[in-house]
PDB file of N, CA and C in Angstrom:
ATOM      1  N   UNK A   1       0.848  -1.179   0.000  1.00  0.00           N
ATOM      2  CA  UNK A   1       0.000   0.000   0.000  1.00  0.00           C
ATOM      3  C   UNK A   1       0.888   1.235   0.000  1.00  0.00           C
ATOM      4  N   UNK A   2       0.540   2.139  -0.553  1.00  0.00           N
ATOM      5  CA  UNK A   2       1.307   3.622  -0.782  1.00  0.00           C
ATOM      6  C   UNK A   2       1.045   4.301   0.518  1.00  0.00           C
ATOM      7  N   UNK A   3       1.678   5.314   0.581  1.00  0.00           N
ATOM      8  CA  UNK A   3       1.469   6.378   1.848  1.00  0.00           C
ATOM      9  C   UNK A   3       0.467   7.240   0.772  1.00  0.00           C
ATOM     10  N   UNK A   4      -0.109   7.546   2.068  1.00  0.00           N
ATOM     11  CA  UNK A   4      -1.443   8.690   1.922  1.00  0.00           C
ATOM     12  C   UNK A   4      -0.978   9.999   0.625  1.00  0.00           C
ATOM     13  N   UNK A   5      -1.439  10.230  -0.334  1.00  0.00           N
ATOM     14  CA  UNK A   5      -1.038  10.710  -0.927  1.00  0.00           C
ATOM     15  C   UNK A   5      -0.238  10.718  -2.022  1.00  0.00           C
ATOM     16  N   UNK A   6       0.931   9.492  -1.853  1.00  0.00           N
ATOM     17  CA  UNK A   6       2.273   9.630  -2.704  1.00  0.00           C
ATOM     18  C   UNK A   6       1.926   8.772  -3.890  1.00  0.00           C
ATOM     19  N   UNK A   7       1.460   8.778  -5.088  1.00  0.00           N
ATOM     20  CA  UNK A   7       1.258   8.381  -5.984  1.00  0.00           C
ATOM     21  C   UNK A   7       2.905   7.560  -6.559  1.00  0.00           C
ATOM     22  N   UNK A   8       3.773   7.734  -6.094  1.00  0.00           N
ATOM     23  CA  UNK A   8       5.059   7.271  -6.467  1.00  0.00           C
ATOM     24  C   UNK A   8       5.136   5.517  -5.942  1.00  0.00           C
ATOM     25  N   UNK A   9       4.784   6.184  -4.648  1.00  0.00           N
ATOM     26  CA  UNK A   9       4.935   4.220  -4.044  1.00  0.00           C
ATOM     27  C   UNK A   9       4.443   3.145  -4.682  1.00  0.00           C
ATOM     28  N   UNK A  10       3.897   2.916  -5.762  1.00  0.00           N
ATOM     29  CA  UNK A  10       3.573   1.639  -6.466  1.00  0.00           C
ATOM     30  C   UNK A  10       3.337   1.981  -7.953  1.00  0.00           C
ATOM     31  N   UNK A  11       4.459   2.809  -8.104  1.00  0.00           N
ATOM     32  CA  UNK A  11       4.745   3.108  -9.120  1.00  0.00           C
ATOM     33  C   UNK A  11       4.605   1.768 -10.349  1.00  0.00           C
ATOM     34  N   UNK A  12       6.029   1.345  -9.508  1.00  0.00           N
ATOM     35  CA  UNK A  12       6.224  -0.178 -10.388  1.00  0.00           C
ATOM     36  C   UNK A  12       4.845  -1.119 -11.006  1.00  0.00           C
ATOM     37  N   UNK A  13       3.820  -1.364  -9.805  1.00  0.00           N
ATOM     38  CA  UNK A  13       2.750  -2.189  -9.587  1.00  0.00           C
ATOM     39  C   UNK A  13       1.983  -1.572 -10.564  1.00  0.00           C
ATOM     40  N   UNK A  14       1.835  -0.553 -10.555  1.00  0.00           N
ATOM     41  CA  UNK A  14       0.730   0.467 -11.171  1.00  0.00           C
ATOM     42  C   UNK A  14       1.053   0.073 -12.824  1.00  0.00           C
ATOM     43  N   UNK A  15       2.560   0.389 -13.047  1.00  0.00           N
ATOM     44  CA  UNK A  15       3.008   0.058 -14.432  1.00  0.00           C
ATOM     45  C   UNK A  15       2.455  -1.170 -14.859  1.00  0.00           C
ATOM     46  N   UNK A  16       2.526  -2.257 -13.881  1.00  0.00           N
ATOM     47  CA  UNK A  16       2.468  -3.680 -14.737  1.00  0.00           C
ATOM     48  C   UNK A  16       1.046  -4.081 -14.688  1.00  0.00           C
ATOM     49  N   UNK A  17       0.327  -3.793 -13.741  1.00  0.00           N
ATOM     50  CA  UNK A  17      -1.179  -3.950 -13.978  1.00  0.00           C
ATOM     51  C   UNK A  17      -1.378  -3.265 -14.989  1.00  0.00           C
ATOM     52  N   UNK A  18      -1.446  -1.950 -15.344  1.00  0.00           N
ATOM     53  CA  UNK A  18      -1.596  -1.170 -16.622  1.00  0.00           C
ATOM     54  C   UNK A  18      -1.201  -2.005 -18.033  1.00  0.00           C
ATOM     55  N   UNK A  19      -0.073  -3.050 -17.865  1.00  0.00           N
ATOM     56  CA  UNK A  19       0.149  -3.498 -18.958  1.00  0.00           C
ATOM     57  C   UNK A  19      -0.524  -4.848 -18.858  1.00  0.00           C
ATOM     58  N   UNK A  20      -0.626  -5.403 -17.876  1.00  0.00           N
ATOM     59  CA  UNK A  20      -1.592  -6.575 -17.959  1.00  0.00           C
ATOM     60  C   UNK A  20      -3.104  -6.598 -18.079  1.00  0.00           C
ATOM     61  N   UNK A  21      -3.810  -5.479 -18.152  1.00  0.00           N
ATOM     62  CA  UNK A  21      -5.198  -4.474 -18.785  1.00  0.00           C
ATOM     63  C   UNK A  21      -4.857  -4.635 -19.794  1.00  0.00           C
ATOM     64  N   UNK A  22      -4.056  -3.602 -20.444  1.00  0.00           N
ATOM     65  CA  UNK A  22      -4.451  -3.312 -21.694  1.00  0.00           C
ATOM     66  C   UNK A  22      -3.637  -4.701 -22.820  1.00  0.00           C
ATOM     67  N   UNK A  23      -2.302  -5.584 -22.307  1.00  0.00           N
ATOM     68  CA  UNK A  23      -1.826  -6.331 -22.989  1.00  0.00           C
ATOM     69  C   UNK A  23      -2.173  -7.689 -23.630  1.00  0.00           C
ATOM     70  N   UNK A  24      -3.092  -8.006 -22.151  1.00  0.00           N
ATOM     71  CA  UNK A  24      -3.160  -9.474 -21.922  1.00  0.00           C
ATOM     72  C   UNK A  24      -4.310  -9.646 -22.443  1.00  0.00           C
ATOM     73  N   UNK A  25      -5.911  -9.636 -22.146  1.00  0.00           N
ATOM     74  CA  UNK A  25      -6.777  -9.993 -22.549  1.00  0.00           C
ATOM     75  C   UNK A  25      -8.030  -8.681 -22.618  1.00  0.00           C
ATOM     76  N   UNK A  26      -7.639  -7.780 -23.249  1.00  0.00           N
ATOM     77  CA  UNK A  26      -8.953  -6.820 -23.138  1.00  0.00           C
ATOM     78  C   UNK A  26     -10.409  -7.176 -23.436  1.00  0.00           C
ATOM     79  N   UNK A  27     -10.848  -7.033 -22.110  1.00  0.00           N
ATOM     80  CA  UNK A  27     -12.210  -6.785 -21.956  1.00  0.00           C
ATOM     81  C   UNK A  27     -12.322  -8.712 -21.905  1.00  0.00           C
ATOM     82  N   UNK A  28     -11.727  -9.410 -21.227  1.00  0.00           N
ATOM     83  CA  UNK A  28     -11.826 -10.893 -21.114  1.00  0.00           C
ATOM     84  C   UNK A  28     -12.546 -11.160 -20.069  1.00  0.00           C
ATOM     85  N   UNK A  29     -13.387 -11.938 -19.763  1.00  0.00           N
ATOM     86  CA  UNK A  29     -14.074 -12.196 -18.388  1.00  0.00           C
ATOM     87  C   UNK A  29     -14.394 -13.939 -18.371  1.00  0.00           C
ATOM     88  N   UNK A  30     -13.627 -13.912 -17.149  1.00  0.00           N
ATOM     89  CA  UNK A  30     -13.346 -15.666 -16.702  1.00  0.00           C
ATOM     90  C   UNK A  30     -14.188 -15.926 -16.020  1.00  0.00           C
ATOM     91  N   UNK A  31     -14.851 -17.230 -16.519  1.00  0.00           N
ATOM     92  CA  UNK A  31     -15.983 -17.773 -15.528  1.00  0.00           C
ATOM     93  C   UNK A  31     -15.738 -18.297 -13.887  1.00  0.00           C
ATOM     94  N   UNK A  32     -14.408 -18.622 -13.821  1.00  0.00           N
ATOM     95  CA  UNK A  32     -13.570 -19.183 -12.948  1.00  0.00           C
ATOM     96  C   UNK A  32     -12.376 -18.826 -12.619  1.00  0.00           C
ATOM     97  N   UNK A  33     -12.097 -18.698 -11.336  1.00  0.00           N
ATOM     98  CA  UNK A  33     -10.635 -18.151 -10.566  1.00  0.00           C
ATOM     99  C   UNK A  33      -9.972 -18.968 -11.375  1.00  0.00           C
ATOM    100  N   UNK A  34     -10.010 -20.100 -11.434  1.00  0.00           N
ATOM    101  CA  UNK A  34      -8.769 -21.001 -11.878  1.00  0.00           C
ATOM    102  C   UNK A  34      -8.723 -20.691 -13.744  1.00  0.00           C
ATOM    103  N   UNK A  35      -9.559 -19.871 -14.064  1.00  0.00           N
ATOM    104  CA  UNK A  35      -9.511 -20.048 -15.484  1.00  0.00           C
ATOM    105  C   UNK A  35      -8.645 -18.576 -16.014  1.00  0.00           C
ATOM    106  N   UNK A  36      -9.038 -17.808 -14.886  1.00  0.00           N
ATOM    107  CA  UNK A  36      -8.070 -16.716 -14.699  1.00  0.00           C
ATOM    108  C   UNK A  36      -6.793 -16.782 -14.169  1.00  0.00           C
ATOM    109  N   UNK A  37      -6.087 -17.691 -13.209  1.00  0.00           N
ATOM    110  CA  UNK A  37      -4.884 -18.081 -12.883  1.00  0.00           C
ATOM    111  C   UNK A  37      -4.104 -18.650 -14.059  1.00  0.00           C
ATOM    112  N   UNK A  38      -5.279 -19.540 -14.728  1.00  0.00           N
ATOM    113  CA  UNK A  38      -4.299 -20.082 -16.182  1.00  0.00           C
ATOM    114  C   UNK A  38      -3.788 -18.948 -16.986  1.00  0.00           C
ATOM    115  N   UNK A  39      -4.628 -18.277 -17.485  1.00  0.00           N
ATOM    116  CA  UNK A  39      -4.542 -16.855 -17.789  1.00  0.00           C
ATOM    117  C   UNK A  39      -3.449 -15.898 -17.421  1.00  0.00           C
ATOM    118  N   UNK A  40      -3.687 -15.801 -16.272  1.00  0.00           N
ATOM    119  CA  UNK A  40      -1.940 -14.800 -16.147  1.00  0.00           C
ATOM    120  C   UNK A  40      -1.084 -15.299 -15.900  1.00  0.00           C
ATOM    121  N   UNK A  41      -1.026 -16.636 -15.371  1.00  0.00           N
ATOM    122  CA  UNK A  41       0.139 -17.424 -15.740  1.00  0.00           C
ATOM    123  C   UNK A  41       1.144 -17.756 -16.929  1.00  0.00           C
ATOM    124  N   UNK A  42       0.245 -17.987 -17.511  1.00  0.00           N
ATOM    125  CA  UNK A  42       0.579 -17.774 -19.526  1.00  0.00           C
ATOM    126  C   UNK A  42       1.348 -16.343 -20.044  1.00  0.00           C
ATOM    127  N   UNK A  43       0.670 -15.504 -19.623  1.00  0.00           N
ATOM    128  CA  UNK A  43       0.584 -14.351 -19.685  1.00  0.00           C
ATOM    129  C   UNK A  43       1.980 -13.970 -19.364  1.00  0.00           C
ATOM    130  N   UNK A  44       1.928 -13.819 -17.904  1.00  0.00           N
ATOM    131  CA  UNK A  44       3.157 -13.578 -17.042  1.00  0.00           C
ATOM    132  C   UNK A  44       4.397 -14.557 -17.599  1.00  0.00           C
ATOM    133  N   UNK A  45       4.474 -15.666 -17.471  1.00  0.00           N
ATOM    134  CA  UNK A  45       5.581 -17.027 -17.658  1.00  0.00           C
ATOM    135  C   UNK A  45       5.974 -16.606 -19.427  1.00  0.00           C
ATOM    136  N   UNK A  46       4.638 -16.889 -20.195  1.00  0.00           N
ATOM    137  CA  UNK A  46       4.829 -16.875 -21.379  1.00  0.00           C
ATOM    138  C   UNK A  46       5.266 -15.974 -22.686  1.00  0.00           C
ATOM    139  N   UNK A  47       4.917 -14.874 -22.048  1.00  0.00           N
ATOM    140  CA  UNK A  47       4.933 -13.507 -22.655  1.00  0.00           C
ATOM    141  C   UNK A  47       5.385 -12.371 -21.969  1.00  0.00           C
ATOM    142  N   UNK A  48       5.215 -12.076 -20.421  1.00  0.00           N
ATOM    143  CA  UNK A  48       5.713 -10.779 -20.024  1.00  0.00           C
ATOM    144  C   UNK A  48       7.506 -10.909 -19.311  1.00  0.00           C
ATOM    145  N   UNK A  49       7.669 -12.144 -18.972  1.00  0.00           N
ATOM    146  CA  UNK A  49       8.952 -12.839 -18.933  1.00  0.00           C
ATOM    147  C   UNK A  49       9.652 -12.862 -19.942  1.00  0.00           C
ATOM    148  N   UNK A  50       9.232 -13.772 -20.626  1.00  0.00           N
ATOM    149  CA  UNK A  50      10.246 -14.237 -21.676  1.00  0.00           C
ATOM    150  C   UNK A  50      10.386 -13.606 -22.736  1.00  0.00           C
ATOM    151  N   UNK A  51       8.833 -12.915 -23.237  1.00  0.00           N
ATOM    152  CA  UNK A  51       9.458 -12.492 -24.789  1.00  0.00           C
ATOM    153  C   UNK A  51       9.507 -10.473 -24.785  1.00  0.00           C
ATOM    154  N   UNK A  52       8.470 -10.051 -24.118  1.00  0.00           N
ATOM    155  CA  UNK A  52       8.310  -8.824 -23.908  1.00  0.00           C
ATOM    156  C   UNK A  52       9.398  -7.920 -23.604  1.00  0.00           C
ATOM    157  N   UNK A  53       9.862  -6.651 -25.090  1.00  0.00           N
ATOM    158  CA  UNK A  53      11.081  -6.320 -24.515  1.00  0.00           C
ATOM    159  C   UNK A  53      10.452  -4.869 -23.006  1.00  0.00           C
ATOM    160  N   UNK A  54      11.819  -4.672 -22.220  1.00  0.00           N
ATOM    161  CA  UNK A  54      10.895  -3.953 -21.170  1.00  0.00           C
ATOM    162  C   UNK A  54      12.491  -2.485 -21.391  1.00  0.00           C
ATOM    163  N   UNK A  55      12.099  -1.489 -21.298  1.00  0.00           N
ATOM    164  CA  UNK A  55      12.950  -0.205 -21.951  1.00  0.00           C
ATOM    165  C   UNK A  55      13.839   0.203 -20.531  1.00  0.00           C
ATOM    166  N   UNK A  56      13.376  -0.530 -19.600  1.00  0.00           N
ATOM    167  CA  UNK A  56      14.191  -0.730 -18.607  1.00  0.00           C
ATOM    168  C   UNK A  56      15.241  -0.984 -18.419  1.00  0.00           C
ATOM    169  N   UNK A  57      15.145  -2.239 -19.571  1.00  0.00           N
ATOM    170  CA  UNK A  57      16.170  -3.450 -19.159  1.00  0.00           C
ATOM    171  C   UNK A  57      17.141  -3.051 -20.147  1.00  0.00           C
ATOM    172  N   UNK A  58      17.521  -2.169 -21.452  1.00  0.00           N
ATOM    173  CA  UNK A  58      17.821  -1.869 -22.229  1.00  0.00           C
ATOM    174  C   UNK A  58      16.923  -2.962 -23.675  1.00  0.00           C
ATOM    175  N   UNK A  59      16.141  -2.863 -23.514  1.00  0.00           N
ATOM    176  CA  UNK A  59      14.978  -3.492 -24.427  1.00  0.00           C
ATOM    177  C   UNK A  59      15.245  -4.698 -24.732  1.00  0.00           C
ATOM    178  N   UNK A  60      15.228  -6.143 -23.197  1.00  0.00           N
ATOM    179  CA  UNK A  60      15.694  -7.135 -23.615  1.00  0.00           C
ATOM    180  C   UNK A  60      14.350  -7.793 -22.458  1.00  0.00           C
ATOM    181  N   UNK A  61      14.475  -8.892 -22.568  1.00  0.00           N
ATOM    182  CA  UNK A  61      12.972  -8.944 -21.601  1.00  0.00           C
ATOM    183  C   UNK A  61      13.607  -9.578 -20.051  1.00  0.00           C
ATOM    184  N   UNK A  62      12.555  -9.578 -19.389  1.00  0.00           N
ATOM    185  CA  UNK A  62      13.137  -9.734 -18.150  1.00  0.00           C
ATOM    186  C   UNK A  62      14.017 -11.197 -17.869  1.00  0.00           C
ATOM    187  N   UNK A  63      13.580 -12.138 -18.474  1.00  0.00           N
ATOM    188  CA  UNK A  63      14.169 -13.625 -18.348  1.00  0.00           C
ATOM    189  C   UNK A  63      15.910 -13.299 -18.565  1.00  0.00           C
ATOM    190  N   UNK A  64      16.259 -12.643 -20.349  1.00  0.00           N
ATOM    191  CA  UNK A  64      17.329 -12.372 -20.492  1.00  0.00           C
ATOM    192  C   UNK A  64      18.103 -11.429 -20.047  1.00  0.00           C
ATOM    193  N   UNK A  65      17.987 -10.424 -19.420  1.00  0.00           N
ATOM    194  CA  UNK A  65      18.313  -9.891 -18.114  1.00  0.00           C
ATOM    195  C   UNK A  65      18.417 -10.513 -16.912  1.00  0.00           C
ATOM    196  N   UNK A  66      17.935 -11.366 -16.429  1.00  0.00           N
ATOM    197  CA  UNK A  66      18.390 -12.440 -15.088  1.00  0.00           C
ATOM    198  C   UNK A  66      19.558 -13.273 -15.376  1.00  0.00           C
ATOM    199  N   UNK A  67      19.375 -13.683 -16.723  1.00  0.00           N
ATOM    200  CA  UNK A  67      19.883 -14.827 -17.004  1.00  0.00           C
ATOM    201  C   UNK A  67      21.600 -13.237 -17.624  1.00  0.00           C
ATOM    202  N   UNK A  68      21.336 -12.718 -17.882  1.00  0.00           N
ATOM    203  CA  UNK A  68      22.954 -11.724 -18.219  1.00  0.00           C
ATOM    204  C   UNK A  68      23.267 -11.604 -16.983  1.00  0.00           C
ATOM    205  N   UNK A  69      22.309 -10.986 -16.236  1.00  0.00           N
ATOM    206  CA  UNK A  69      23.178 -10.773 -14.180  1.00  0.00           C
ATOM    207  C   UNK A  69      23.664 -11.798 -13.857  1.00  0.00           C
ATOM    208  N   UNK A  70      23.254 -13.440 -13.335  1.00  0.00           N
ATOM    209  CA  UNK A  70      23.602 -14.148 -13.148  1.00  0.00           C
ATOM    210  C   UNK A  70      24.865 -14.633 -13.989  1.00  0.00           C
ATOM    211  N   UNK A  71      24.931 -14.607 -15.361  1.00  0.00           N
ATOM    212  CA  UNK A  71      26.859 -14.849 -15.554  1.00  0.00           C
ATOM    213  C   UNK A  71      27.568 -14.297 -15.227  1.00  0.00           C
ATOM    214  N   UNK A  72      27.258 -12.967 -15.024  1.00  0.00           N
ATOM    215  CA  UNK A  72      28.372 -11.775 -14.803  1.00  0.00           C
ATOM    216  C   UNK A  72      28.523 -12.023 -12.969  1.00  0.00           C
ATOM    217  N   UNK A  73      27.693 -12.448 -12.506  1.00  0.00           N
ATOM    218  CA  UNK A  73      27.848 -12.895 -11.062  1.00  0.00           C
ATOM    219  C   UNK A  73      28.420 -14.121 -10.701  1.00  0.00           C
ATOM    220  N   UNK A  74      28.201 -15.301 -11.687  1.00  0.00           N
ATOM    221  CA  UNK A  74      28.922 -16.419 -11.406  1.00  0.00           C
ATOM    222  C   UNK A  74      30.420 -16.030 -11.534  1.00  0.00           C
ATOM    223  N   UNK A  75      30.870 -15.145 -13.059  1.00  0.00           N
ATOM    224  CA  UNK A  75      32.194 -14.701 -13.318  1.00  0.00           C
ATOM    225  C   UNK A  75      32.993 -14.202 -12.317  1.00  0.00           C
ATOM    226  N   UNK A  76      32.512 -13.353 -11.315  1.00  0.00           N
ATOM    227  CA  UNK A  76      32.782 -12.438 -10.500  1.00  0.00           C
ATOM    228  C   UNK A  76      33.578 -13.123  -9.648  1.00  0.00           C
TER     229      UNK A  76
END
């Protein structure tokens, strides 16, 4: 939860729900929790992980960014 006021504190959160609205399934409605868990699971694992570039990361997606930190950390 943010402090009273500070629109900054979930900044991050705010970003990725915003992209999981408008990315993932607009205007989709699941009959079932579990049909919606499949859903952003896919989503998340399949697409916002692995293939999605993020301008953050220098436009590489988040998987290949873990996977660059971690050599440069094993190297170390």
């Amino acid at each position: 939860m943010s402090r009273k006021g500070n629109c900054w504190d979930n900044a991050v959160a705010e970003s990725f729900f915003s992209t999981l609205e408008f990315e993932m399934a607009p205007g989709a409605a699941w009959r079932r929790a579990t049909d919606a868990e499949h859903g952003l699971f896919n989503f998340i694992e399949g697409y916002y992980n692995a293939r999605r570039l993020h301008s953050h990361n220098d436009f590489t997606s988040p998987n290949e960014t873990e996977a660059r930190w971690r050599s440069r950390a094993l190297a170390a």
